[in-house]
Protein backbone atom coordinates (compact mmCIF):
# COMPACT_ATOMS: atom_id res chain seq x y z
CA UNK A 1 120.70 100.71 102.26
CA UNK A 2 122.45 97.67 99.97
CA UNK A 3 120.51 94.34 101.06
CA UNK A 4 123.47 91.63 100.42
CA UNK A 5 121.09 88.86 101.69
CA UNK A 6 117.86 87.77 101.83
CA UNK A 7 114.53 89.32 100.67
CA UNK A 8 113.04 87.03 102.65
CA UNK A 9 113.57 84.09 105.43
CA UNK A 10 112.27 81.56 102.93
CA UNK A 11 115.19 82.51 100.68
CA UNK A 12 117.33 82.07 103.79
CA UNK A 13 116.12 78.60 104.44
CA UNK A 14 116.52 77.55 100.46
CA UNK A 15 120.42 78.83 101.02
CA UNK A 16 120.80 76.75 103.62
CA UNK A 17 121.69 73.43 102.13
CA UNK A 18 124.31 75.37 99.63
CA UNK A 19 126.14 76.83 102.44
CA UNK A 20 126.32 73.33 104.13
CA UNK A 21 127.55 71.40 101.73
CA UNK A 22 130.20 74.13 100.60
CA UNK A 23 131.26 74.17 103.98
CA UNK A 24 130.05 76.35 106.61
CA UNK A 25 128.50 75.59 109.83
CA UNK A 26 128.74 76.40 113.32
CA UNK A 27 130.88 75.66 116.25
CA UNK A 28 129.87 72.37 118.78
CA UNK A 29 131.85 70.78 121.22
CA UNK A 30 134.32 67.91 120.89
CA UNK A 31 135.79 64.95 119.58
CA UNK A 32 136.84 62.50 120.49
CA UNK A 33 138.16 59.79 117.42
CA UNK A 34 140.67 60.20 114.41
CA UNK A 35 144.21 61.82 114.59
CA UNK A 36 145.67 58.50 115.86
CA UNK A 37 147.29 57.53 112.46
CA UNK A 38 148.80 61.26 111.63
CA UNK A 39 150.17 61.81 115.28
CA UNK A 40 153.51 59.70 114.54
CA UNK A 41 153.83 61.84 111.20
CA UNK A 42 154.27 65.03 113.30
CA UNK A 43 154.32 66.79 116.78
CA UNK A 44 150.51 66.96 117.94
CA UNK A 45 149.78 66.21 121.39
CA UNK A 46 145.86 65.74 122.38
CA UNK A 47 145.67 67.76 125.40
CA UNK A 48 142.31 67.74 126.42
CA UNK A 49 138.81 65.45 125.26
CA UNK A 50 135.09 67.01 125.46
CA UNK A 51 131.75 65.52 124.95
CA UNK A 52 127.90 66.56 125.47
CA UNK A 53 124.32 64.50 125.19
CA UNK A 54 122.44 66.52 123.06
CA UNK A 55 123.22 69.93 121.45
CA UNK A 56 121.96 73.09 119.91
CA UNK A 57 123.82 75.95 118.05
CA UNK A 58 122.76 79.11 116.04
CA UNK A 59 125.57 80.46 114.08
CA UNK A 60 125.31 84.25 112.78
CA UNK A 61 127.09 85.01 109.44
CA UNK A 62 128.07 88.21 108.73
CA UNK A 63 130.25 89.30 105.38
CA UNK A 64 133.38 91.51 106.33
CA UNK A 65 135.47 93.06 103.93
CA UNK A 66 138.71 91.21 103.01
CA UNK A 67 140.63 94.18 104.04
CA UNK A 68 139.11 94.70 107.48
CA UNK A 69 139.66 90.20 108.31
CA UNK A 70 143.19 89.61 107.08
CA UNK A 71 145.46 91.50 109.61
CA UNK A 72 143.65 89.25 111.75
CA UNK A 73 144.60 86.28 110.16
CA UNK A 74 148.47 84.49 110.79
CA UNK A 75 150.55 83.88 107.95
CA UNK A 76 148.86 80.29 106.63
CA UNK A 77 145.11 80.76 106.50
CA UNK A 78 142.94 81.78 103.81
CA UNK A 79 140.14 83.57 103.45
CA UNK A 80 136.90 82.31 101.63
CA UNK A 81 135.00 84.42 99.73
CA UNK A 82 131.64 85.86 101.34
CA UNK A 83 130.36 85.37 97.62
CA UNK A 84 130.87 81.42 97.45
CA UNK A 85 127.72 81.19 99.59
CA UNK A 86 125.69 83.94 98.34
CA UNK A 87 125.80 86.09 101.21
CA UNK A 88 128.54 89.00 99.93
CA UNK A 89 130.91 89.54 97.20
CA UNK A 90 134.27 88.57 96.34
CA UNK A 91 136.18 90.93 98.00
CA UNK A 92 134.32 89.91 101.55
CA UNK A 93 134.61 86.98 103.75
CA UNK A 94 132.86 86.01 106.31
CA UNK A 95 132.65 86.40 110.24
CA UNK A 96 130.52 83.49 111.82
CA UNK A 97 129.56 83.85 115.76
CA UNK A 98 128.48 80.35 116.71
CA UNK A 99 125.70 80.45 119.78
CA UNK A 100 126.21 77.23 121.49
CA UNK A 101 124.44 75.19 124.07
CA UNK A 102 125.38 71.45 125.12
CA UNK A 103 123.76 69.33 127.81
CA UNK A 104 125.48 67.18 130.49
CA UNK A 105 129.17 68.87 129.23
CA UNK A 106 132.27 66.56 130.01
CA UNK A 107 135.94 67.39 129.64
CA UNK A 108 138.41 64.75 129.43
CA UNK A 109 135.01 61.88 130.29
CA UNK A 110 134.84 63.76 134.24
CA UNK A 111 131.48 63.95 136.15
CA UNK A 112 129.95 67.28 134.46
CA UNK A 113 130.54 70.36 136.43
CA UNK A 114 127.20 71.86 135.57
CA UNK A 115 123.70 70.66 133.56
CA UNK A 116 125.04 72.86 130.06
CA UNK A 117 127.64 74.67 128.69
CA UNK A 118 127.18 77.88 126.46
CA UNK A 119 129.85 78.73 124.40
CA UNK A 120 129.77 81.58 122.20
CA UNK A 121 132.54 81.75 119.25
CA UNK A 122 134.19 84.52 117.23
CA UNK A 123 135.67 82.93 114.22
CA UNK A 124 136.56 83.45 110.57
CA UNK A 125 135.85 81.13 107.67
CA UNK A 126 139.04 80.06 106.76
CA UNK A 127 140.48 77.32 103.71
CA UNK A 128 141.63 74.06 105.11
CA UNK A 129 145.15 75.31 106.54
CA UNK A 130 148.22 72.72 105.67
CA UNK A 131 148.35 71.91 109.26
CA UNK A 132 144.92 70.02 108.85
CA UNK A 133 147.02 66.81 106.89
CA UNK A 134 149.68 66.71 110.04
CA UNK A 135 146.73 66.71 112.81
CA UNK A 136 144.71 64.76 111.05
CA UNK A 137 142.00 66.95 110.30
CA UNK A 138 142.00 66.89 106.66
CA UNK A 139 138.27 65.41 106.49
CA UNK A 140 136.59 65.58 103.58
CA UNK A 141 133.80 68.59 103.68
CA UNK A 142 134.76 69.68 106.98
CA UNK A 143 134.45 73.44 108.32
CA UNK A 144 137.77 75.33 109.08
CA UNK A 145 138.01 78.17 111.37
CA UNK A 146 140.06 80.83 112.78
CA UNK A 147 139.32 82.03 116.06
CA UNK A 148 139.11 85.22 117.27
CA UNK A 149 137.51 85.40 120.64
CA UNK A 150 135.86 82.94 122.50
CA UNK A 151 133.46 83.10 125.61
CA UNK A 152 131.92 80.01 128.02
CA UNK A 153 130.09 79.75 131.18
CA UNK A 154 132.08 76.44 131.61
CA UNK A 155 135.15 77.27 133.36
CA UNK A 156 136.68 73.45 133.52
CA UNK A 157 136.06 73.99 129.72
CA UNK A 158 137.53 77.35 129.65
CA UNK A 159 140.67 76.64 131.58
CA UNK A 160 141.49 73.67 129.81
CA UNK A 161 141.20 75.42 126.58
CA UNK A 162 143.42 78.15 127.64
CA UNK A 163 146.11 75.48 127.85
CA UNK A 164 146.15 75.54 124.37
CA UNK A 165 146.66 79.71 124.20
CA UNK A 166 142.70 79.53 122.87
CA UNK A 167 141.82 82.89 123.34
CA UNK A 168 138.56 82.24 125.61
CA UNK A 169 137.36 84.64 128.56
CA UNK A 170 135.06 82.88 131.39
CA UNK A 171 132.18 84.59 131.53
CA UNK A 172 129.25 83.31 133.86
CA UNK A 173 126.35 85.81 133.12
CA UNK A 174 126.17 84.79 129.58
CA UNK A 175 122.72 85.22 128.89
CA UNK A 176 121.27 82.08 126.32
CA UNK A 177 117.39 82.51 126.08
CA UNK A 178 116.52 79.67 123.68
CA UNK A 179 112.54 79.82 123.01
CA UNK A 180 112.36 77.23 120.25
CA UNK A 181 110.57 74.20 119.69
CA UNK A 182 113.12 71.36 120.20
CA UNK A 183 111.41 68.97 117.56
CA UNK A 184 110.87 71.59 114.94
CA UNK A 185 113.51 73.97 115.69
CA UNK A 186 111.00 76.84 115.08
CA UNK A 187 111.18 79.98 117.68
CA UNK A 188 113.70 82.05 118.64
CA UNK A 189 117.25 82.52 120.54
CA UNK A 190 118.02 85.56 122.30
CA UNK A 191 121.90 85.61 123.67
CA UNK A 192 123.71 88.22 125.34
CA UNK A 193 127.43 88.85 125.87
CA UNK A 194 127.40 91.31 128.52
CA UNK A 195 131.61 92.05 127.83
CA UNK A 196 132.93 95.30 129.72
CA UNK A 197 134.60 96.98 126.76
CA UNK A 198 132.90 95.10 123.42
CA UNK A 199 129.13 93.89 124.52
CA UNK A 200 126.94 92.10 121.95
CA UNK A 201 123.38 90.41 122.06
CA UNK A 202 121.45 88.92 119.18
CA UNK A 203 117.79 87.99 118.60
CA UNK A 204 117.85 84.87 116.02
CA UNK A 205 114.40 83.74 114.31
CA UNK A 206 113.94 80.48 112.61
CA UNK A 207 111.49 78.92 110.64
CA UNK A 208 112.60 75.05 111.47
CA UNK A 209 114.69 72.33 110.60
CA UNK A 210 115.17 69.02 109.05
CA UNK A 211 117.53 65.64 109.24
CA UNK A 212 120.55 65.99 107.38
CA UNK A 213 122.27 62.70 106.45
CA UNK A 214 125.95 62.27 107.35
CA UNK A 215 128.05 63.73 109.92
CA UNK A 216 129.78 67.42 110.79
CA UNK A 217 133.12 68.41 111.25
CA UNK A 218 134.37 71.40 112.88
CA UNK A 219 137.56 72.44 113.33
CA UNK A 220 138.79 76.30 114.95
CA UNK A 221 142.22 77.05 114.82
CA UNK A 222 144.49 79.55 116.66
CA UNK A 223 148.12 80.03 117.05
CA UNK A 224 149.36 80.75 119.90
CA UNK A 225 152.92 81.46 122.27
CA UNK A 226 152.80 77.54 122.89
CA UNK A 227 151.59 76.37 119.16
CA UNK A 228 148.84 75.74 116.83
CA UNK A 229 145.98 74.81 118.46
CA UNK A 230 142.47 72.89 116.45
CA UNK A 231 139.72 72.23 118.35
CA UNK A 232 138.10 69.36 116.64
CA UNK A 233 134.17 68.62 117.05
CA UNK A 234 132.40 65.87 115.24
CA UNK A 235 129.00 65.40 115.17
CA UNK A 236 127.68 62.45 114.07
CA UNK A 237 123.79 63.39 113.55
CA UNK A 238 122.23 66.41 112.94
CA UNK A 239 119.48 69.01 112.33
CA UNK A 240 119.98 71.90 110.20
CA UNK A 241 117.68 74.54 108.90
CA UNK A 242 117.58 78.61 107.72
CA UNK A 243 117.07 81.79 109.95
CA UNK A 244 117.49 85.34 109.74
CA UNK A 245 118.92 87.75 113.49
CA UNK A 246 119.62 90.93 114.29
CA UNK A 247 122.60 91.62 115.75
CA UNK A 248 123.16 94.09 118.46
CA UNK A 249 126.59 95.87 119.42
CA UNK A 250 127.81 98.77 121.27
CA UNK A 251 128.36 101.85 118.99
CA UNK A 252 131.91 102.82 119.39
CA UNK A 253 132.97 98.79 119.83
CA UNK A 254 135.30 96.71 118.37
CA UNK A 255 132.53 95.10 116.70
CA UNK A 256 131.52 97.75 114.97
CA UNK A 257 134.26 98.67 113.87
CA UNK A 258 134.95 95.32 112.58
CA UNK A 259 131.66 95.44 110.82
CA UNK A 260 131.76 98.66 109.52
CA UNK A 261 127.94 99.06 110.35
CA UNK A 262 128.18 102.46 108.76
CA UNK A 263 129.71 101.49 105.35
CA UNK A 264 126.18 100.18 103.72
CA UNK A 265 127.71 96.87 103.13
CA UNK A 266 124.98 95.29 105.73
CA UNK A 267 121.40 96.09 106.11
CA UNK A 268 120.67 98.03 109.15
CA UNK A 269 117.59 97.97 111.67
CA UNK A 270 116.29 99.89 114.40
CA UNK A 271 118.95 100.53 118.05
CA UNK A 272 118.12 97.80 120.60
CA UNK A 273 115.53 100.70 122.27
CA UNK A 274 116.91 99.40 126.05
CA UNK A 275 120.70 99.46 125.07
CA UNK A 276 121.10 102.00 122.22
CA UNK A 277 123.12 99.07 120.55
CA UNK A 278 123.56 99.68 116.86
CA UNK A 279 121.89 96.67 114.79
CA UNK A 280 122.27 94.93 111.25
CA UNK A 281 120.27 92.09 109.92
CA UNK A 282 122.11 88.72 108.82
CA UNK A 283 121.71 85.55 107.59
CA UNK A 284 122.18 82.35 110.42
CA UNK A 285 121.49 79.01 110.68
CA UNK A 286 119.82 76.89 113.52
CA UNK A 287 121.04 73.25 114.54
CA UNK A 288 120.27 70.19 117.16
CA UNK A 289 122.93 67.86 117.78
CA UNK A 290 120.55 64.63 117.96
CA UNK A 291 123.40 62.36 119.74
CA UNK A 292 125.52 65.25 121.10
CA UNK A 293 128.93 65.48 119.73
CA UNK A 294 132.72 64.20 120.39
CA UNK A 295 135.52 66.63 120.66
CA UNK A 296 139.61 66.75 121.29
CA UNK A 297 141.82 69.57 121.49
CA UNK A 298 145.16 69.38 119.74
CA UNK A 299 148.37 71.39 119.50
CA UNK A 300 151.09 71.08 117.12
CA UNK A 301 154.80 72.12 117.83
C-alpha cells in the first residue's frame, strides 16, 4: 500500500495551518454581507439568506486523480493540485466532503424550523472561477468549490437551495454522532449517509483545536438549467485543528469508483465489519464556528 499522507495524526495537525492558509476548508452555512457593490456590474440576484448560532464542521479530504475529477467539472473551473497541500501529487486534486452541523438554522432570518441542521457536502477544490469578480466573491484567501452532491436534514434549507438547481437531496435519517469535547474539539464524529444507491459513513478522530485569527470564506459553486449558482458562507470566528477518518463506502458505488479504492493511490483499512463497506484512511480537519456564520445564495444569468 502507497501512504500519500500522514505517518501520524501529529503530522496531520502540523499540516493543518498550511492547508488553511493556502486555501482549503470546509463547507458552513451562510452569509449574509458583501455583493452589494458588484450586483449593478452584472446579473446576480440573492435568492435566498441563511444564518446559524454556533457551528461545527469536519471536512474529509481525499486526493482523486485529475483524470477521474475533470469530466465532472463545467467548462470554467480549475482544478488545484492535491500536491499544493501535501496530501497527493500533481496529477491529483482533491475531493473534500464537509460534515456539517449548525444550531438554531434560519433561512431568509424565519423562526428556525428545527434545533440544527446537518448538511453534508460533496465538492471539489476548485481555483477562484471568473464569476467570483461579477458576484462579488473575489475575497482575498477565500475557499472555492464545485459541488457535486449535497445532502441536509433541513428541508426549508434544502428546497430553497434547489431554487438555485443546487444539486441537494433531503434526507432526514442522516445520522451525525458528534462525541467531541466542544472546548477542545478532541473526540470523535461518526456520520452516516444512509443513500439507496451510493451509501457512505465516516468515523473522524481529532486531537483538538485552537483560535485562528481572522475570518473564513466559503464559496460552492454549481451551474445549473437556471444559472450559476455560489453559495457564500462567512464566518467571522473560528476554531480549526488536524484529524485523521476512515471513510466507509459501498463496494460497487459511485464512490468507489470515484476513488478508485483499488488503485493504491489511498491507504486502505479494514471493511466496516457491520456493513462490508470498503474503507481508506484520509486526512480531515475539525472546526467550531464560535459566533455561527452568515450566508446568501446567489445566481448569475
Amino acid at each position: 500500500m502507497k501512504h500519500l499522507f500522514f505517518k501520524s495524526k501529529m503530522e496531520c495537525i502540523n499540516l493543518v495551518p498550511r492547508l488553511i492558509k493556502k486555501g482549503l476548508v470546509g463547507y458552513m452555512t451562510a452569509l449574509g454581507l458583501l455583493v452589494l457593490s458588484h450586483e449593478s456590474q452584472a446579473d446576480v440576484k440573492v435568492l435566498h439568506t441563511y444564518g446559524i448560532s454556533l457551528g461545527q464542521e469536519v471536512d474529509n479530504l481525499i486526493p482523486v486523480n485529475a483524470s477521474k475529477l475533470l469530466p465532472l467539472l463545467p467548462a470554467g473551473y480549475e482544478i488545484v493540485p492535491a500536491s499544493s497541500f501535501g496530501i497527493g501529487r500533481e496529477d491529483q486534486g482533491i475531493v473534500v466532503i464537509v460534515n456539517f452541523r449548525g444550531l438554531d438554522p434560519t433561512v431568509d432570518a424565519r423562526k428556525p424550523s428545527k434545533n440544527n441542521r446537518v448538511a453534508i457536502d460533496v465538492t471539489i477544490l476548485v481555483k477562484e472561477p471568473s464569476e467570483a469578480v461579477e458576484a462579488g466573491v473575489d475575497i482575498p484567501g477565500a475557499f472555492h468549490f464545485y459541488t457535486l452532491a449535497m445532502y441536509s436534514d433541513d428541508a426549508p434549507y434544502a428546497g430553497s437551495l434547489l431554487e438555485a438547481d443546487m444539486p441537494i437531496k433531503f434526507n432526514n435519517k442522516i445520522s451525525y454522532q458528534r462525541e467531541m469535547n466542544d472546548l477542545t474539539g478532541e473526540g470523535q464524529l461518526i456520520v452516516n449517509v444512509p443513500l439507496k444507491d451510493s451509501p457512505f459513513k465516516s468515523i473522524t478522530s481529532s486531537l483538538g483545536y485552537a483560535p485562528v485569527d481572522g475570518a473564513l470564506n466559503a464559496i460552492f459553486w454549481h451551474d445549473g438549467k437556471r444559472g450559476k449558482a455560489a453559495l457564500h458562507f462567512h464566518v467571522p470566528a473560528f476554531h480549526q485543528g488536524g484529524a485523521t477518518a476512515l471513510f466507509f463506502m459501498q463496494p460497487g458505488s459511485m464512490w468507489e469508483s470515484l476513488f478508485n479504492v483499488n488503485s493504491g493511490d489511498l491507504e486502505l483499512c479494514d471493511p466496516d465489519p457491520e456493513t462490508g463497506y470498503s474503507c481508506v484512511i484520509v486526512p480531515s480537519l475539525n472546526f467550531r464556528f464560535d459566533e455561527g456564520d452568515v450566508g446568501r445564495l446567489l445566481l448569475i444569468d
